[in-house]
Protein backbone atom coordinates (compact mmCIF):
# COMPACT_ATOMS: atom_id res chain seq x y z
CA UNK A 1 108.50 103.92 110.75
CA UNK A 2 111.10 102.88 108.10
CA UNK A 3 110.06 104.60 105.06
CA UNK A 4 111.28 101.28 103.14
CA UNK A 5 108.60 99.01 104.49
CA UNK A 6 106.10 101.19 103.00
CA UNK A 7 107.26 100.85 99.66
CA UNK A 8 107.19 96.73 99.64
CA UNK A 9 103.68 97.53 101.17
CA UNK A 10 103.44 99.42 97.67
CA UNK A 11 105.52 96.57 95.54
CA UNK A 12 102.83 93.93 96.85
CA UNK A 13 104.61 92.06 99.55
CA UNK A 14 102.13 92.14 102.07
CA UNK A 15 100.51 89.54 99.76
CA UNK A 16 103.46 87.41 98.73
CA UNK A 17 107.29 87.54 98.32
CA UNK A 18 108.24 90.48 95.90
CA UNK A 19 111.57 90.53 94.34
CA UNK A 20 113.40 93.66 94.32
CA UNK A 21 117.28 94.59 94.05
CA UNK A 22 118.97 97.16 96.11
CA UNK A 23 119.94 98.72 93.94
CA UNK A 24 116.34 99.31 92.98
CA UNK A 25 114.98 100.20 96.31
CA UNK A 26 117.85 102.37 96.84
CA UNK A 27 116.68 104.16 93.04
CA UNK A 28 113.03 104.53 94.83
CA UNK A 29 114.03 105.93 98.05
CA UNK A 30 116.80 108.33 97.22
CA UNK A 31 119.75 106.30 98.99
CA UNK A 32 122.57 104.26 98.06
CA UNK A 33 122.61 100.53 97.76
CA UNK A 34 124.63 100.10 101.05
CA UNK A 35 122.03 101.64 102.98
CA UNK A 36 119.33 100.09 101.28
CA UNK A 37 120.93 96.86 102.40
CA UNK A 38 121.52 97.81 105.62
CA UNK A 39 117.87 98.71 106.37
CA UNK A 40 116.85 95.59 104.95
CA UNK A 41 118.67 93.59 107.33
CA UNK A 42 117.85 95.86 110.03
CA UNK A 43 113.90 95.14 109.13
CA UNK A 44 114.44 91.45 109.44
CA UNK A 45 116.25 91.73 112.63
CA UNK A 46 113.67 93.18 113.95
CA UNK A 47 110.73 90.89 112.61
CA UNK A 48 108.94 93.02 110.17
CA UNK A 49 110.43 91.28 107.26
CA UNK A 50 111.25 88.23 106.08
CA UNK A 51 113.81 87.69 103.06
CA UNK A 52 113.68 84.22 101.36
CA UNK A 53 114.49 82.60 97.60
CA UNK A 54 111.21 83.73 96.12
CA UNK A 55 111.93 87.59 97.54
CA UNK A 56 110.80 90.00 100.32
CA UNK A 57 107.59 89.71 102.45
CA UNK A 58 105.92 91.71 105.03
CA UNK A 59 105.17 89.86 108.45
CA UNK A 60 102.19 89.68 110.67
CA UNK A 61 104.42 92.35 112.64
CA UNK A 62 105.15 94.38 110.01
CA UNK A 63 101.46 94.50 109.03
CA UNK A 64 100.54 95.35 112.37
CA UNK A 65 102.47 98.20 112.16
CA UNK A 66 101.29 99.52 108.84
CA UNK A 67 97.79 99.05 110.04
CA UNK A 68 98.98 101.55 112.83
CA UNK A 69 100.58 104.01 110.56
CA UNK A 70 97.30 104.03 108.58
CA UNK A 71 95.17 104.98 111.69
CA UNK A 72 97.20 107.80 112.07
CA UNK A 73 97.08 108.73 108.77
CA UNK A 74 93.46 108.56 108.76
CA UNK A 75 93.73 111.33 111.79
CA UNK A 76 94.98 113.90 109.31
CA UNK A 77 93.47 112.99 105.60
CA UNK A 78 91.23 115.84 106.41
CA UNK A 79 94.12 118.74 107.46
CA UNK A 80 93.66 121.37 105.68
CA UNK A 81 97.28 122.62 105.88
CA UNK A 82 100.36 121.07 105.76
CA UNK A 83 103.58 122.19 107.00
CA UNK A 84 106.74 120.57 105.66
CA UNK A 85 110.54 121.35 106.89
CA UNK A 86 113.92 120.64 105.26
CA UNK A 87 117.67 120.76 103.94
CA UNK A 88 118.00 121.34 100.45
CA UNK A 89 119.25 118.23 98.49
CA UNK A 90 120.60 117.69 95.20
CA UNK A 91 117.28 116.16 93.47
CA UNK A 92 117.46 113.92 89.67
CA UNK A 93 115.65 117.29 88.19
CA UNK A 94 112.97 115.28 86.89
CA UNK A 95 110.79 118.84 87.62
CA UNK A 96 113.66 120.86 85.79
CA UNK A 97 113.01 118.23 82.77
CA UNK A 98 109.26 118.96 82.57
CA UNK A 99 109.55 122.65 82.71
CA UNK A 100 111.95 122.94 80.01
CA UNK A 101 108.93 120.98 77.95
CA UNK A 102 106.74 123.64 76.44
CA UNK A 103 104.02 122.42 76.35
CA UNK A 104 103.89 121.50 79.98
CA UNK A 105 105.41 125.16 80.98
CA UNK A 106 102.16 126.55 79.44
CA UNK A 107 99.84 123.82 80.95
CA UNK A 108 101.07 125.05 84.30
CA UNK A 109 101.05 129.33 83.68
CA UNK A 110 97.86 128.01 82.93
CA UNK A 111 96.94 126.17 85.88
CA UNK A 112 98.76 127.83 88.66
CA UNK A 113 98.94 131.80 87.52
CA UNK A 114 102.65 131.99 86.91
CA UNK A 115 105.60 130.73 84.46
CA UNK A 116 107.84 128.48 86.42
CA UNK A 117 111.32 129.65 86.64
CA UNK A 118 113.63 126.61 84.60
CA UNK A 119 115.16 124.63 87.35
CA UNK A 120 113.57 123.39 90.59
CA UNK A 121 114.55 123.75 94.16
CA UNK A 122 114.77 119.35 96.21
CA UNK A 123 114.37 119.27 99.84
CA UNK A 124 114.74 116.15 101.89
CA UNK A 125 112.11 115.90 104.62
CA UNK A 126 112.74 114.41 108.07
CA UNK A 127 111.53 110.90 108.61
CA UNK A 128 108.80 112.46 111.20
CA UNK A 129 107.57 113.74 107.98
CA UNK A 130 106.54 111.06 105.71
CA UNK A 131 103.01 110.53 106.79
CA UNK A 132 101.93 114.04 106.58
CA UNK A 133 103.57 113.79 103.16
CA UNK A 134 101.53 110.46 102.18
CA UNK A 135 98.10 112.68 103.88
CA UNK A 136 98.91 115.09 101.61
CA UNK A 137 98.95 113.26 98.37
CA UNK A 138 95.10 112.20 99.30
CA UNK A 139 94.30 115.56 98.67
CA UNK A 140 92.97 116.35 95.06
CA UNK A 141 95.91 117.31 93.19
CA UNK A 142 95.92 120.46 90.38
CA UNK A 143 96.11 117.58 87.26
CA UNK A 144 98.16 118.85 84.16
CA UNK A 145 97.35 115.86 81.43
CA UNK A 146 100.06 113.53 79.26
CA UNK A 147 99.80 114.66 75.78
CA UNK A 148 101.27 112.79 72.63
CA UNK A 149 104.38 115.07 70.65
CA UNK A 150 106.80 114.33 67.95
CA UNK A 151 106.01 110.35 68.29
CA UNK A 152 106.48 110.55 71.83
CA UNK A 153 104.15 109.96 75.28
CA UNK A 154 104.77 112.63 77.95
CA UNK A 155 102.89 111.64 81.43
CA UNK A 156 100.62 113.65 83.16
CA UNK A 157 102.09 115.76 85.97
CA UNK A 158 100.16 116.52 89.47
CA UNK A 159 100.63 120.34 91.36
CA UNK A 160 99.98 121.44 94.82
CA UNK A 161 100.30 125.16 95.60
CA UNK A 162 102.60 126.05 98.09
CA UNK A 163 104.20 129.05 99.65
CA UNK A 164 108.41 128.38 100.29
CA UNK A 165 109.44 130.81 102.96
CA UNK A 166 106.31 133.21 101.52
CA UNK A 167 107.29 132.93 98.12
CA UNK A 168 104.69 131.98 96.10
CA UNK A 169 105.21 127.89 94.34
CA UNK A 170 104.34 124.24 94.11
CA UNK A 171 105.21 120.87 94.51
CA UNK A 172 105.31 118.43 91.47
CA UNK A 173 105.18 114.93 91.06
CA UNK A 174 105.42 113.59 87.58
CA UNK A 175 103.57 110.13 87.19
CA UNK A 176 106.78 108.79 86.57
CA UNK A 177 108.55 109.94 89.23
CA UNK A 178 111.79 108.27 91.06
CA UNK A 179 111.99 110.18 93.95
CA UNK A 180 111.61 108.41 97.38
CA UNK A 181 108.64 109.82 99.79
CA UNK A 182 111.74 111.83 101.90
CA UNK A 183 112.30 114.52 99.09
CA UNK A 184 109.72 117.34 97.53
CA UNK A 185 110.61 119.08 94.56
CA UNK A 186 109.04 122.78 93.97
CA UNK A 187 108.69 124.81 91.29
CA UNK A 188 108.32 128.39 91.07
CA UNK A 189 108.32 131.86 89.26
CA UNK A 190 111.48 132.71 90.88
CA UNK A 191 114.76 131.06 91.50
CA UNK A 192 114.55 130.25 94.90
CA UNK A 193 117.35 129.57 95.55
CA UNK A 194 118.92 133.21 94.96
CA UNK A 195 115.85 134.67 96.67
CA UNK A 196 116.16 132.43 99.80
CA UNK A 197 120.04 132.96 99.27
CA UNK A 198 120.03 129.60 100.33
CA UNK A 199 122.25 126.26 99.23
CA UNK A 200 122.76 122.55 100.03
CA UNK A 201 122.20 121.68 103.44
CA UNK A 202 120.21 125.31 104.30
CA UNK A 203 116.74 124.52 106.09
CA UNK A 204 114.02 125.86 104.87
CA UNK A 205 109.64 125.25 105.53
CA UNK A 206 106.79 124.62 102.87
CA UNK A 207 102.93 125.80 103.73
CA UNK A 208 101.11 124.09 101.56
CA UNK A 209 97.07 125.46 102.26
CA UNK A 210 93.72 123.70 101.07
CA UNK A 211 90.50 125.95 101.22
């Protein structure tokens, strides 16, 4: 299923028309405006969308086919492990950002054992992947709060623990996160990238365990 159809699901438009830009759904999902285009047409071609003056709406079709995706879904809520495989990306660094942030880098040596090396390693998942990915986020989370500094808000952060090629890490998602549901960003002690000696396009798999 096109990922896109699950975020108007998420914008509301299963309910009513929702009015959103290109170039913000391409923002959302990690893709360019072209493409975002492109798949919207291709959704209304084949019947899962409409498009009209007062914005975008899921069909009966397109519902249909959610309401599949979420049986599925339901079949693996209660894995235990999750497996994830992918190329490295160039990611926004929005996990690079909150590292640098002391107060967060202690929150998480706290939380997860370890200091997290200052920069973060993005890989892009294969569509296949999304719905273990959306399973996975059902699972409780390791929470690191918002906190108030220097007149500013800073949102909480959520953690998984992972191991990347059995090197110890985890996945973050910042509550304010733009990432689309194709790309995971880790965090770890080490630069992985050096000890993977791995770059942009390199495949590599995420074990991420629940006890």
């Amino acid at each position: 299923m096109d990922e896109l159809i699950l975020l108007l699901a998420e914008k509301g438009a299963l309910d009513e028309p929702v009015r959103l830009t290109t170039w913000n759904i391409g923002k959302s999902l990690s893709m360019s405006q072209q493409n975002a285009s492109i798949r919207l047409r291709k959704l209304a071609q084949d019947g899962f969308i409409v498009s009209g003056e007062r914005g975008i709406k899921v069909t009966d079709k397109g519902r249909k086919e959610l309401a599949i995706l979420y049986s599925r879904l339901s079949s693996i809520f209660q894995k235990n492990k999750f497996i994830f495989t992918g190329r490295i990306v160039r990611g926004s660094d929005e996990g690079k950002y909150y590292v640098s942030i002391p107060t967060y880098k202690n929150r998480m040596k706290q939380a997860l054992g370890f200091t997290p090396f200052p920069g973060t390693l993005n890989i892009e998942l294969e569509e296949t992947q999304i719905e273990h990915r959306i399973a996975l986020r059902e699972h409780r989370p390791i929470m690191i709060k918002g906190f108030r500094q220097g007149g500013r808000s800073f949102g909480p952060v959520e953690l998984y623990s992972c191991r990347v090629e059995g090197y110890e890490g985890a996945l973050i998602f910042p509550f304010r996160s733009h990432h689309g549901l194709r790309v995971l960003e880790i965090i770890s002690p080490y630069d992985l990238s050096k000890k993977l000696d791995v770059s942009k396009g390199s495949k590599i798999k995420v074990e991420v365990s629940f006890k």
